[in-house]
Structures are given as structure tokens and as C-alpha cells.
N, C-alpha and C. Protein backbone atom coordinates (compact mmCIF):
# COMPACT_ATOMS: atom_id res chain seq x y z
N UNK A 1 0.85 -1.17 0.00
CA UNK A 1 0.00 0.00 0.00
C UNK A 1 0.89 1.24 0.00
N UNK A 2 0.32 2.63 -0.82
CA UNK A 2 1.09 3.42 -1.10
C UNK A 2 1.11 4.28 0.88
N UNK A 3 1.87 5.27 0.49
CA UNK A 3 1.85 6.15 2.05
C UNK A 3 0.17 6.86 1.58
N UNK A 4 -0.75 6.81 3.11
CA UNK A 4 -1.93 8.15 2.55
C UNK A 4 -1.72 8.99 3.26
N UNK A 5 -3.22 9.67 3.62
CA UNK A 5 -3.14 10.87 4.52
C UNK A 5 -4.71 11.10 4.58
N UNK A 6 -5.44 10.68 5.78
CA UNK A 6 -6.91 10.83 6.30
C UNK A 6 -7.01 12.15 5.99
N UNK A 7 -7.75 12.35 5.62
CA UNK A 7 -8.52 14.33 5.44
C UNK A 7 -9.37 14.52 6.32
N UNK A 8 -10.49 12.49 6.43
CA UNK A 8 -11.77 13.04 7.55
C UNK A 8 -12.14 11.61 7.38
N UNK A 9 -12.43 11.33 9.13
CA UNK A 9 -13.26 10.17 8.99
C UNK A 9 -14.19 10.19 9.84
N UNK A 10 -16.08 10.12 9.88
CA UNK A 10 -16.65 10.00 10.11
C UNK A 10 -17.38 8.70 10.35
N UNK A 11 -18.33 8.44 11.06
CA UNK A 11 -19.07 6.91 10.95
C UNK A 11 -20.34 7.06 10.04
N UNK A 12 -20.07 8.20 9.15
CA UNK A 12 -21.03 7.98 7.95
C UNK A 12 -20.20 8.27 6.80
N UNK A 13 -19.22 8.83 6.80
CA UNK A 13 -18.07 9.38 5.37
C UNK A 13 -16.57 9.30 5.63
N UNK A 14 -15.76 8.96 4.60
CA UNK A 14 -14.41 8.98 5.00
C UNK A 14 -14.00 10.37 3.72
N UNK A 15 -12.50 10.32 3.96
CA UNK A 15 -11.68 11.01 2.75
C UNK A 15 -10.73 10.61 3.47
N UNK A 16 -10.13 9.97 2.32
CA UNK A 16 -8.59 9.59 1.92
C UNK A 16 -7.67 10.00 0.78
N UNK A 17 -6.39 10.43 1.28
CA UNK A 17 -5.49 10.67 0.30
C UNK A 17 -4.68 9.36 0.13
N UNK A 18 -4.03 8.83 -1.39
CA UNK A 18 -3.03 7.98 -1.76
C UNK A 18 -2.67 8.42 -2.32
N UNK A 19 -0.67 8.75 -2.33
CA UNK A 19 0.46 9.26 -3.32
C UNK A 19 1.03 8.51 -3.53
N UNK A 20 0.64 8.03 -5.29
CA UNK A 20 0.92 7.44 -6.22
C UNK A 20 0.41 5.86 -5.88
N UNK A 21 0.64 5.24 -7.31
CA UNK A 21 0.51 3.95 -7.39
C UNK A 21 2.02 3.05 -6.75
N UNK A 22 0.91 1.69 -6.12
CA UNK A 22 2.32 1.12 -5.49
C UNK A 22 2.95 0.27 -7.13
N UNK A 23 4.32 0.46 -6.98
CA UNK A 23 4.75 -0.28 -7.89
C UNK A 23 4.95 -1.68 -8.15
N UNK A 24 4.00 -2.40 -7.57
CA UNK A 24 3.87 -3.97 -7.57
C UNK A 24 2.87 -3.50 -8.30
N UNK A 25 1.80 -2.73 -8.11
CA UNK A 25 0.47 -3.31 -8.67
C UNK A 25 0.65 -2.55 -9.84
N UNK A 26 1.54 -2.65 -10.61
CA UNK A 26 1.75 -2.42 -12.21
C UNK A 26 1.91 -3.62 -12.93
N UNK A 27 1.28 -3.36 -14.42
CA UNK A 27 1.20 -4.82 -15.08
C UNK A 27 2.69 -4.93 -15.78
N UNK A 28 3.42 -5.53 -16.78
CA UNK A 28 4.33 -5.88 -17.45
C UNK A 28 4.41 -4.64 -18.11
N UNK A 29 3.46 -3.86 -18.16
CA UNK A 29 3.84 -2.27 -19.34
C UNK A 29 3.99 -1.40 -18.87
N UNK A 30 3.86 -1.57 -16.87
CA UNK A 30 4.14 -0.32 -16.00
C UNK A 30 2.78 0.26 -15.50
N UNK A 31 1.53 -0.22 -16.14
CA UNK A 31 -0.01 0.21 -16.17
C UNK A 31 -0.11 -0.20 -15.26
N UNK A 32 -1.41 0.27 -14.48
CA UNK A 32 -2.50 -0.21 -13.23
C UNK A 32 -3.19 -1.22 -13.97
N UNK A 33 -3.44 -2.32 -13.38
CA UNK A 33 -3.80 -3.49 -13.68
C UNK A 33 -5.26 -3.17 -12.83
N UNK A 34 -6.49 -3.90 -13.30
CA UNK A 34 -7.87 -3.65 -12.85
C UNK A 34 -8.28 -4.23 -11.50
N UNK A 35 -7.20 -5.69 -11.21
CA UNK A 35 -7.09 -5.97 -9.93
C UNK A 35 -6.41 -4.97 -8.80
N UNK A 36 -5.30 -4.63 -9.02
CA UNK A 36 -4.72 -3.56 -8.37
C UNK A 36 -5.58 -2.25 -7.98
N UNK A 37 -6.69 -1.76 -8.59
CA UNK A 37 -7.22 -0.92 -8.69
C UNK A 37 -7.79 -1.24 -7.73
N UNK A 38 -8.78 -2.37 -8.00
CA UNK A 38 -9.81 -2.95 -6.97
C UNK A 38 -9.31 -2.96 -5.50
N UNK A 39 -8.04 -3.63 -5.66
CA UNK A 39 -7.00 -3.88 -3.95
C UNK A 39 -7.16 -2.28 -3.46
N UNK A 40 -6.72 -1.48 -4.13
CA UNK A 40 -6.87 -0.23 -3.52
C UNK A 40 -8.07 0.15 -3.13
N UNK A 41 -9.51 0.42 -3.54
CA UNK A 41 -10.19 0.41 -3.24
C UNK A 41 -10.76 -0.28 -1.93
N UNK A 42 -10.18 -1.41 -1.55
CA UNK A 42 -10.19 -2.12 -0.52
C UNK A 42 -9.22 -1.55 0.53
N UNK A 43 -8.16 -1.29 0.04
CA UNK A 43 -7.50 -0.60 0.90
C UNK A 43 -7.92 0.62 1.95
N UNK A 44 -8.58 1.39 1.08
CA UNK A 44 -9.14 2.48 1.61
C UNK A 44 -10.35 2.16 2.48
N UNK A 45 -11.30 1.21 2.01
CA UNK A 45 -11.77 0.95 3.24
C UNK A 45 -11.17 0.18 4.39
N UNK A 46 -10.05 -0.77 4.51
CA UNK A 46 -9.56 -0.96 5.48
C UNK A 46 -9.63 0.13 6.69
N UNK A 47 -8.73 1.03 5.93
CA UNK A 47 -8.10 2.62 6.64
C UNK A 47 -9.00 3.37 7.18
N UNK A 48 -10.17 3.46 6.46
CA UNK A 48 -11.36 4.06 6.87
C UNK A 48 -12.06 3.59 8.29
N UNK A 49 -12.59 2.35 7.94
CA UNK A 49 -13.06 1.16 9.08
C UNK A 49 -11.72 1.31 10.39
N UNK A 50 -11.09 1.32 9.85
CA UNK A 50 -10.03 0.84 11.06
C UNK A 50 -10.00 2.33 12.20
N UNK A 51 -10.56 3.67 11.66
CA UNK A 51 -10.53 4.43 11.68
C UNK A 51 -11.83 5.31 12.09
N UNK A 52 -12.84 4.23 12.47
CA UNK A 52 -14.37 4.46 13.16
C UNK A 52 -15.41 4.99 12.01
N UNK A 53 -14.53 4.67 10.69
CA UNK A 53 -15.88 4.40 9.22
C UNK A 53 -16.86 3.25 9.96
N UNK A 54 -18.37 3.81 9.45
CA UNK A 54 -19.64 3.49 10.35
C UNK A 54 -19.38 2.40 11.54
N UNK A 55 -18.66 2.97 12.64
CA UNK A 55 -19.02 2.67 13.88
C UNK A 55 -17.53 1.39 14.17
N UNK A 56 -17.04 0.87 12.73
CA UNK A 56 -16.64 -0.52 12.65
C UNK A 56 -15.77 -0.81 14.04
N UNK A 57 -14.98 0.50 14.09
CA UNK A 57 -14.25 0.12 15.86
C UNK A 57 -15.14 -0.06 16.66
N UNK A 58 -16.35 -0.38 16.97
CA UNK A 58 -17.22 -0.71 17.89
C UNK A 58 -17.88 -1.99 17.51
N UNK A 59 -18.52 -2.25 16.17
CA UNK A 59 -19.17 -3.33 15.88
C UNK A 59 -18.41 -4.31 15.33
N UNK A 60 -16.82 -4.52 15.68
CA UNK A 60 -16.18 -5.74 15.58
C UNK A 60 -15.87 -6.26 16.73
N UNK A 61 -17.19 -7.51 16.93
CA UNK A 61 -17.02 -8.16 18.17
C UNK A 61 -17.10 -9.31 17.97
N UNK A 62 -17.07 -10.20 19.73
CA UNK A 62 -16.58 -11.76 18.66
C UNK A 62 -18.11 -11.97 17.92
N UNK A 63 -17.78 -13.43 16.83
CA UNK A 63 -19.06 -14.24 16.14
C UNK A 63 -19.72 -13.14 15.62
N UNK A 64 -19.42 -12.04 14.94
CA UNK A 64 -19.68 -11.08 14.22
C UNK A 64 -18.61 -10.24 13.32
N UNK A 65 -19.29 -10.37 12.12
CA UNK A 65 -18.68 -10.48 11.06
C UNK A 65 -19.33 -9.42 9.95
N UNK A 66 -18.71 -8.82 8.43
CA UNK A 66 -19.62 -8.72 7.77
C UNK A 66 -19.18 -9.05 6.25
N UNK A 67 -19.49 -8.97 5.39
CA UNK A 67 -19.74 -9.79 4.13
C UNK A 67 -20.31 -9.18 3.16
N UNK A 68 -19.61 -8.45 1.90
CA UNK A 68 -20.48 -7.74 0.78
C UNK A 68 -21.09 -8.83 -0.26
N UNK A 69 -21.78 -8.31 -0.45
CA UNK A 69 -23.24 -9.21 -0.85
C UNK A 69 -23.22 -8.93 -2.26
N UNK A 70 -23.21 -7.40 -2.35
CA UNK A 70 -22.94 -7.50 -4.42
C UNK A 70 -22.08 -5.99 -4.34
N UNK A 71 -21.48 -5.61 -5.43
CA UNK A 71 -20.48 -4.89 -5.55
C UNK A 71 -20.50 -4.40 -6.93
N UNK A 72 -20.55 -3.22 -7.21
CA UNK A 72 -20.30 -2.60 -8.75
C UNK A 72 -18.90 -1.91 -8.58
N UNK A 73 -17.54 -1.58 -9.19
CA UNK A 73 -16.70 -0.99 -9.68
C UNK A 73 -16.75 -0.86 -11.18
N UNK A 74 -16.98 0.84 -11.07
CA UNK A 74 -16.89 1.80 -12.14
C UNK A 74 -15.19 2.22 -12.59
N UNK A 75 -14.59 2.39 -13.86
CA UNK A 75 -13.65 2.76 -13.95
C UNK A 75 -13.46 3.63 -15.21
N UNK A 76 -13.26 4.88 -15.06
CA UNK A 76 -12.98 6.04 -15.94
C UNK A 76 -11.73 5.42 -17.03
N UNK A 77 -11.92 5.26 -18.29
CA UNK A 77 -11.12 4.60 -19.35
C UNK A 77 -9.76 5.19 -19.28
N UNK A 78 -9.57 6.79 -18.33
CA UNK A 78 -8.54 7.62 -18.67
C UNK A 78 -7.49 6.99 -17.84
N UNK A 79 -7.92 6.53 -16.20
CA UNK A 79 -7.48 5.63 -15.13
C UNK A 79 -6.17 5.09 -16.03
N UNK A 80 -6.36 4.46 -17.10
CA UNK A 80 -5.66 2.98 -17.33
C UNK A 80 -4.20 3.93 -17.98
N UNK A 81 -4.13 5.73 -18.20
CA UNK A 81 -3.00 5.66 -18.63
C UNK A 81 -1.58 6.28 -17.84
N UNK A 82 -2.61 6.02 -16.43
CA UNK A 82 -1.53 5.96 -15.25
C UNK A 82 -0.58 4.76 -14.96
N UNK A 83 0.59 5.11 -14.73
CA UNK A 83 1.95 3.95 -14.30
C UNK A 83 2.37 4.53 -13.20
N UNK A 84 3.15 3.44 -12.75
CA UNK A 84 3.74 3.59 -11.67
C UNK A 84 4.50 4.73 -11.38
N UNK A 85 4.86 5.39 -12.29
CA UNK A 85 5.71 6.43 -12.29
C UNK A 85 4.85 7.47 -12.05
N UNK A 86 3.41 7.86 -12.64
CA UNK A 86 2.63 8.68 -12.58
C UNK A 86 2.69 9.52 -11.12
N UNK A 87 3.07 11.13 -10.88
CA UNK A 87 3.18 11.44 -9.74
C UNK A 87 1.72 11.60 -9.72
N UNK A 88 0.85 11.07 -8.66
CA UNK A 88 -0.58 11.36 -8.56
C UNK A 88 -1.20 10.77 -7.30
N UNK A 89 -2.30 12.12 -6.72
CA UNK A 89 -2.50 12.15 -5.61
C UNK A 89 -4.63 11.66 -6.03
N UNK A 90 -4.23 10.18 -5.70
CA UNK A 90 -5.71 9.45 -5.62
C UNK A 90 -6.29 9.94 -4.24
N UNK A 91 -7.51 11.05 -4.80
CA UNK A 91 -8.78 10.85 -3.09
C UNK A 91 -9.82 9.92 -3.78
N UNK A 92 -10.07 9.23 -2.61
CA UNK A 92 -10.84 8.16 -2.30
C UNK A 92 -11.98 8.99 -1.56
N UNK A 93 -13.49 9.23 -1.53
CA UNK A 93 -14.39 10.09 -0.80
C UNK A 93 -15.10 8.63 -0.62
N UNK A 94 -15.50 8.27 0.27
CA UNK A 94 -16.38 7.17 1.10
C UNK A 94 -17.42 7.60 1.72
N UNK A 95 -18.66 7.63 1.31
CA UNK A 95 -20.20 7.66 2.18
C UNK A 95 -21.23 6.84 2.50
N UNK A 96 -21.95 6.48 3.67
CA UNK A 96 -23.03 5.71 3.55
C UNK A 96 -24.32 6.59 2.86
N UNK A 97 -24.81 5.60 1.79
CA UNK A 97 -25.68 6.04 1.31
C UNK A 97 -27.26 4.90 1.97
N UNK A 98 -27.01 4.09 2.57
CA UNK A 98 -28.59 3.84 3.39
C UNK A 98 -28.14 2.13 3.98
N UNK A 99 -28.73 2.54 5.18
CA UNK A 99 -29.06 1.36 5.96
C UNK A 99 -30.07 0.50 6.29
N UNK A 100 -30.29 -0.81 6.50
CA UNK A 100 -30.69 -1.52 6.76
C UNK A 100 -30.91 -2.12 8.06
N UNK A 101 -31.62 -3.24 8.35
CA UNK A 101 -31.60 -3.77 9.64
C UNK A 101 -30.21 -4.50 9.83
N UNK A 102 -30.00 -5.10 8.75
CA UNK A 102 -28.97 -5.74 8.82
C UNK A 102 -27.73 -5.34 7.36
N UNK A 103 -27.93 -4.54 6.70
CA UNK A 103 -27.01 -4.13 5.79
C UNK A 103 -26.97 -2.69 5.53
N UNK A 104 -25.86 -2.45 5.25
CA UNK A 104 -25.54 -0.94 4.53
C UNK A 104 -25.10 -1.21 2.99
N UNK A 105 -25.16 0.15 2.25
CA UNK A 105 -24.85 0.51 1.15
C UNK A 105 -24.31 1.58 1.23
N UNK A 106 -23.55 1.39 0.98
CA UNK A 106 -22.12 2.67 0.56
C UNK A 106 -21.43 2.61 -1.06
N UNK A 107 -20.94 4.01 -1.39
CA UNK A 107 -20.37 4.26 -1.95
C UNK A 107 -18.99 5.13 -2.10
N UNK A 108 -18.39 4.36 -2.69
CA UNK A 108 -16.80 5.26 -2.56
C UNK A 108 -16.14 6.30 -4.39
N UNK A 109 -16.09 6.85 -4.16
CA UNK A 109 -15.26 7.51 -5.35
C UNK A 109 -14.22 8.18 -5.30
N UNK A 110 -13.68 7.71 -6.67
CA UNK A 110 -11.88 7.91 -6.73
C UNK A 110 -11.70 9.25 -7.43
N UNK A 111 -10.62 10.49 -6.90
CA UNK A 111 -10.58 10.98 -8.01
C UNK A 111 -9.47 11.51 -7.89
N UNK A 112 -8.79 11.88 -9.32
CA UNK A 112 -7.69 12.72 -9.14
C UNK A 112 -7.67 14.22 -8.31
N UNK A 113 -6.52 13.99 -7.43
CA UNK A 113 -7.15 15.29 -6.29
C UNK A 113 -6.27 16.62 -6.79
N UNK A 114 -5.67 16.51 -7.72
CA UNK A 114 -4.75 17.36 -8.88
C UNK A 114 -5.76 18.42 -9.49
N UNK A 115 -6.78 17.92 -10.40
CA UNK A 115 -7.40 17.82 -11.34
C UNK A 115 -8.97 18.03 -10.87
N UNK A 116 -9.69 17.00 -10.11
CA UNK A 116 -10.90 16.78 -9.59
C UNK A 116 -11.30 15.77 -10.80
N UNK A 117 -10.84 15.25 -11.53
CA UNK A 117 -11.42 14.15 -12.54
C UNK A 117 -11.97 12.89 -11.46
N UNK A 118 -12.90 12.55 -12.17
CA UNK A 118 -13.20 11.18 -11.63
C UNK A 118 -12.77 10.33 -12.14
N UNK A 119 -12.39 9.47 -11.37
CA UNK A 119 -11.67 8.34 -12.13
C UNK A 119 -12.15 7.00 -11.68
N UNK A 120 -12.89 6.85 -11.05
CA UNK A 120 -14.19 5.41 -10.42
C UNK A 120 -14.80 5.60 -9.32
N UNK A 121 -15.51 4.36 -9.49
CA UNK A 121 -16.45 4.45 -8.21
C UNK A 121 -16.97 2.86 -7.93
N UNK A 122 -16.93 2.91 -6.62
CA UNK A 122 -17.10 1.47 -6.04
C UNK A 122 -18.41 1.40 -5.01
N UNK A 123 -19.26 0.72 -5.67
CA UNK A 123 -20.79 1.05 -4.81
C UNK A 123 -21.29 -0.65 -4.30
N UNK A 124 -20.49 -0.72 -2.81
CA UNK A 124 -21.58 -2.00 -2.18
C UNK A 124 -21.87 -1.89 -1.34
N UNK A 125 -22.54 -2.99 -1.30
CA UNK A 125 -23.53 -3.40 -0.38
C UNK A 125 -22.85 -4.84 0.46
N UNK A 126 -22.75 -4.02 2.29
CA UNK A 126 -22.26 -4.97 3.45
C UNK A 126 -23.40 -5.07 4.11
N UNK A 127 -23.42 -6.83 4.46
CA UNK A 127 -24.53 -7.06 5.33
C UNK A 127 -23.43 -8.00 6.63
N UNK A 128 -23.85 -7.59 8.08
CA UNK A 128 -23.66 -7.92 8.88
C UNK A 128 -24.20 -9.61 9.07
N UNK A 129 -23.67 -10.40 9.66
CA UNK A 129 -23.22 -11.71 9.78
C UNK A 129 -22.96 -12.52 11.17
N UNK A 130 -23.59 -13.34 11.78
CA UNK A 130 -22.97 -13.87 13.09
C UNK A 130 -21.86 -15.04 12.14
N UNK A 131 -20.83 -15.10 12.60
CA UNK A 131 -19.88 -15.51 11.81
C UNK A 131 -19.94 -17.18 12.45
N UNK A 132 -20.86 -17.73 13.26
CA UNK A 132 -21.01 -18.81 13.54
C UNK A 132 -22.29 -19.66 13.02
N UNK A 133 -23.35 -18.94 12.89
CA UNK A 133 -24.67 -19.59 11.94
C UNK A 133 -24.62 -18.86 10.50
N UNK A 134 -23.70 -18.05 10.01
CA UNK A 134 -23.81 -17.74 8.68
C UNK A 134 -25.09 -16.77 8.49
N UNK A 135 -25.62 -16.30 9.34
CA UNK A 135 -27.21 -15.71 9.64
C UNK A 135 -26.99 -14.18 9.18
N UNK A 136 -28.19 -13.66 8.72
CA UNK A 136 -27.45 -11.82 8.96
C UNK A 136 -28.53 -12.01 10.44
N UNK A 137 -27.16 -10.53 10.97
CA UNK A 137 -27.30 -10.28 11.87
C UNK A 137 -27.76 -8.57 12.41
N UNK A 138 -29.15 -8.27 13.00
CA UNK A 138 -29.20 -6.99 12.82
C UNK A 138 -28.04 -5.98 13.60
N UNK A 139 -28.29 -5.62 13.24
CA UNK A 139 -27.44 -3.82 13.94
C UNK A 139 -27.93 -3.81 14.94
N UNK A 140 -27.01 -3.15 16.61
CA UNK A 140 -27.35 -2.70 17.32
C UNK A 140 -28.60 -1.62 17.06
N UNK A 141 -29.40 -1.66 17.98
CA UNK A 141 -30.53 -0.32 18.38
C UNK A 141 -29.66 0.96 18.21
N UNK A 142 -28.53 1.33 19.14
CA UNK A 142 -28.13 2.42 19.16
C UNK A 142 -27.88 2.80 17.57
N UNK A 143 -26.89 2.01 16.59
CA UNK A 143 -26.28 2.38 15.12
C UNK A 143 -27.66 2.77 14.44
N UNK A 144 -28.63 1.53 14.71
CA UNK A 144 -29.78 2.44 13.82
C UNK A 144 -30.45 3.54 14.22
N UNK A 145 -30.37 3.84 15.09
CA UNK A 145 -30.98 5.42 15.81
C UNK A 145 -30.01 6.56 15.55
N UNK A 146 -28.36 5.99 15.14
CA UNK A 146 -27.55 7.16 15.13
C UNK A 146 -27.75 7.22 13.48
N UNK A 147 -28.33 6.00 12.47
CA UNK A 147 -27.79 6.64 11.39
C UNK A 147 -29.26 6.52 10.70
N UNK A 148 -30.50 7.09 11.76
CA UNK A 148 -31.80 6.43 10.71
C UNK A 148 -32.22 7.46 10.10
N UNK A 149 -31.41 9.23 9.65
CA UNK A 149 -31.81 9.32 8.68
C UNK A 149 -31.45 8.76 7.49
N UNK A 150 -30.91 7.49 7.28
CA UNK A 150 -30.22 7.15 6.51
C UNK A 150 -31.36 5.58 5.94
N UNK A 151 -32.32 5.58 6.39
CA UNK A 151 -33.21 4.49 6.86
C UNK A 151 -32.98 3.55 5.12
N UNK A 152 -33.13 2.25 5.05
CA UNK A 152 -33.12 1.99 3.88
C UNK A 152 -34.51 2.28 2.87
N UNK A 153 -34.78 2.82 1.70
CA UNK A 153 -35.49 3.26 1.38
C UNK A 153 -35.96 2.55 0.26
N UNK A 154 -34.87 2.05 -0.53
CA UNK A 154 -34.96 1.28 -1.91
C UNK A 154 -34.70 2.46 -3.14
N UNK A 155 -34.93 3.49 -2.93
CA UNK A 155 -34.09 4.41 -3.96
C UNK A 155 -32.61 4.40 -4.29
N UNK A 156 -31.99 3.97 -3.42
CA UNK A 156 -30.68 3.87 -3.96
C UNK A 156 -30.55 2.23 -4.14
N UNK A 157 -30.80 1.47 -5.25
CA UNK A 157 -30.40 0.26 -5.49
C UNK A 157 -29.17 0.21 -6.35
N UNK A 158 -28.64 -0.94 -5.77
CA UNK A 158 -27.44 -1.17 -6.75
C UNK A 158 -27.39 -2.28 -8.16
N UNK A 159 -27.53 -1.51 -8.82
CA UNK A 159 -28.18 -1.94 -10.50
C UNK A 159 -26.94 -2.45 -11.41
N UNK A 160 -26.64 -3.26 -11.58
CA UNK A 160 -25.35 -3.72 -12.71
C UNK A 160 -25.34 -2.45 -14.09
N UNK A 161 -26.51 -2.17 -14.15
CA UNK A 161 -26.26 -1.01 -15.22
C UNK A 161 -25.79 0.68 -15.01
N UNK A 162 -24.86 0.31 -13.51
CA UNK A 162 -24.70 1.98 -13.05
C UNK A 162 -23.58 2.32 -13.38
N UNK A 163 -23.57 3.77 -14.30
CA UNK A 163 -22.11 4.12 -14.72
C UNK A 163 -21.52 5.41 -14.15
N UNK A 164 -20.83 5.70 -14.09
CA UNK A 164 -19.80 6.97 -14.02
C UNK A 164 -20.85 8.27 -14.48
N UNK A 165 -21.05 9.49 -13.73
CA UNK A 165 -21.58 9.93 -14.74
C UNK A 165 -21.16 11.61 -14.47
């Protein structure tokens, strides 16, 4: 993982800075490879979560777990003519966009923080889990009272046909 730099982390939104691409996750031509992309994206939520993104320093306890359920990554065609060498400062902006009894939906977007281009976006959906019956598991009372304007509504679904826009 490259060095970042938190801007803001909330238990409903993050911002993350990453300078530059790590140079493993370049393909044979020096390019960002689409897996690499993805790892980062993961990355950032690590950093986030680890970092009291929605609540997670609190709701990792034992036999509880959570598990994305479906996942869209968007990627701006321009992305691919970055290399390792590319000096470039990736923000990552992370928000919950609606909760559930037992799942959230969030979305993250990448962009050049140079520029303000967008350059992707990663929209899933985590559902909470007792990690011993495989069950979802609801949310504490308190998380849904802290985040129920956020209530799940069904307006924001996550559609295989969602692009960049």
C-alpha cells in the first residue's frame, strides 16, 4: 500500500489521500492493472473502518462479522494511462448512502485530487453476519438510531447497469 493521509473520517463518510501507485500493482507495461485498482479500493476501506468508518471500531465483536453481498466498480477509461511512475495524488471520498436492519450501502469515489477528474467508483452493499450460523445479523438499536436518517429506502439500489456519470 502506497503512504496516505486521512482528510476526515466520520461513521457515515471517510476522505482519503493515496500518493501514487504502489509499484507492484503495475502490469508488465508499468499500467495499473484492474485488480490492483480494486486492492486499492479495498484498501481504503480498510483505513477508513479501522478508523471508526460506520461505527466498525465498535461493531467488531466476537461471532460477528460482515460480508459484501454485491459490488459494482466503475472505472474512468482515462485511469488505465496511469503507471507507476505517474506522480498522482488518488482521493478516495467514502459515504453511507442507506441502511438496513442488517445491511448498509455505501459508496466510494476515486478521483484525481490534482485535477478533480473522476476516475471510479465502487458502490456496495455490506450485510452484517454472526460468523457462527452464517445468519445476517441486525445492527445494534443504538447504530440504527444514530444513522436512521439514513433508513433503507430502496431508492438507492445497486443496479449492474450503473455508470460513471
Amino acid at each position: 500500500m502506497t503512504h496516505y493521509t486521512i482528510n476526515e473520517v466520520t461513521p457515515e463518510k471517510s476522505d482519503v489521500t493515496f500518493r501514487g501507485i504502489p509499484y507492484a500493482d503495475a502490469d508488465r507495461t508499468g499500467h495499473w492493472s484492474i485488480w490492483a485498482i480494486s486492492l486499492l479500493f479495498q484498501a481504503n476501506r480498510a483505513v477508513s473502518m479501522t478508523n471508526s468508518f460506520m461505527h466498525m471500531n465498535i461493531l467488531r465483536i466476537k461471532n460477528v462479522g460482515h460480508v459484501i453481498t454485491k459490488q459494482i466498480l466503475d472505472i474512468n477509461p482515462l485511469l488505465y494511462r496511469y503507471t507507476y511512475k505517474t506522480p498522482i495524488k488518488l482521493r478516495f471520498k467514502m459515504e453511507m448512502k442507506e441502511i438496513g436492519k442488517s445491511s448498509i450501502i455505501f459508496s466510494t469515489r476515486l478521483y484525481d485530487e490534482e485535477t478533480g477528474l473522476k476516475l471510479g467508483q465502487n458502490v456496495l452493499k455490506f450485510v452484517q453476519i454472526n460468523t457462527e450460523t452464517r445468519k445476517s445479523l441486525p445492527f445494534p438499536a443504538w447504530f440504527q438510531t444514530s444513522l436512521s436518517h439514513l433508513k433503507m429506502t430502496g431508492k438507492y439500489q445497486i443496479k449492474s447497469n450503473m455508470f460513471i456519470g
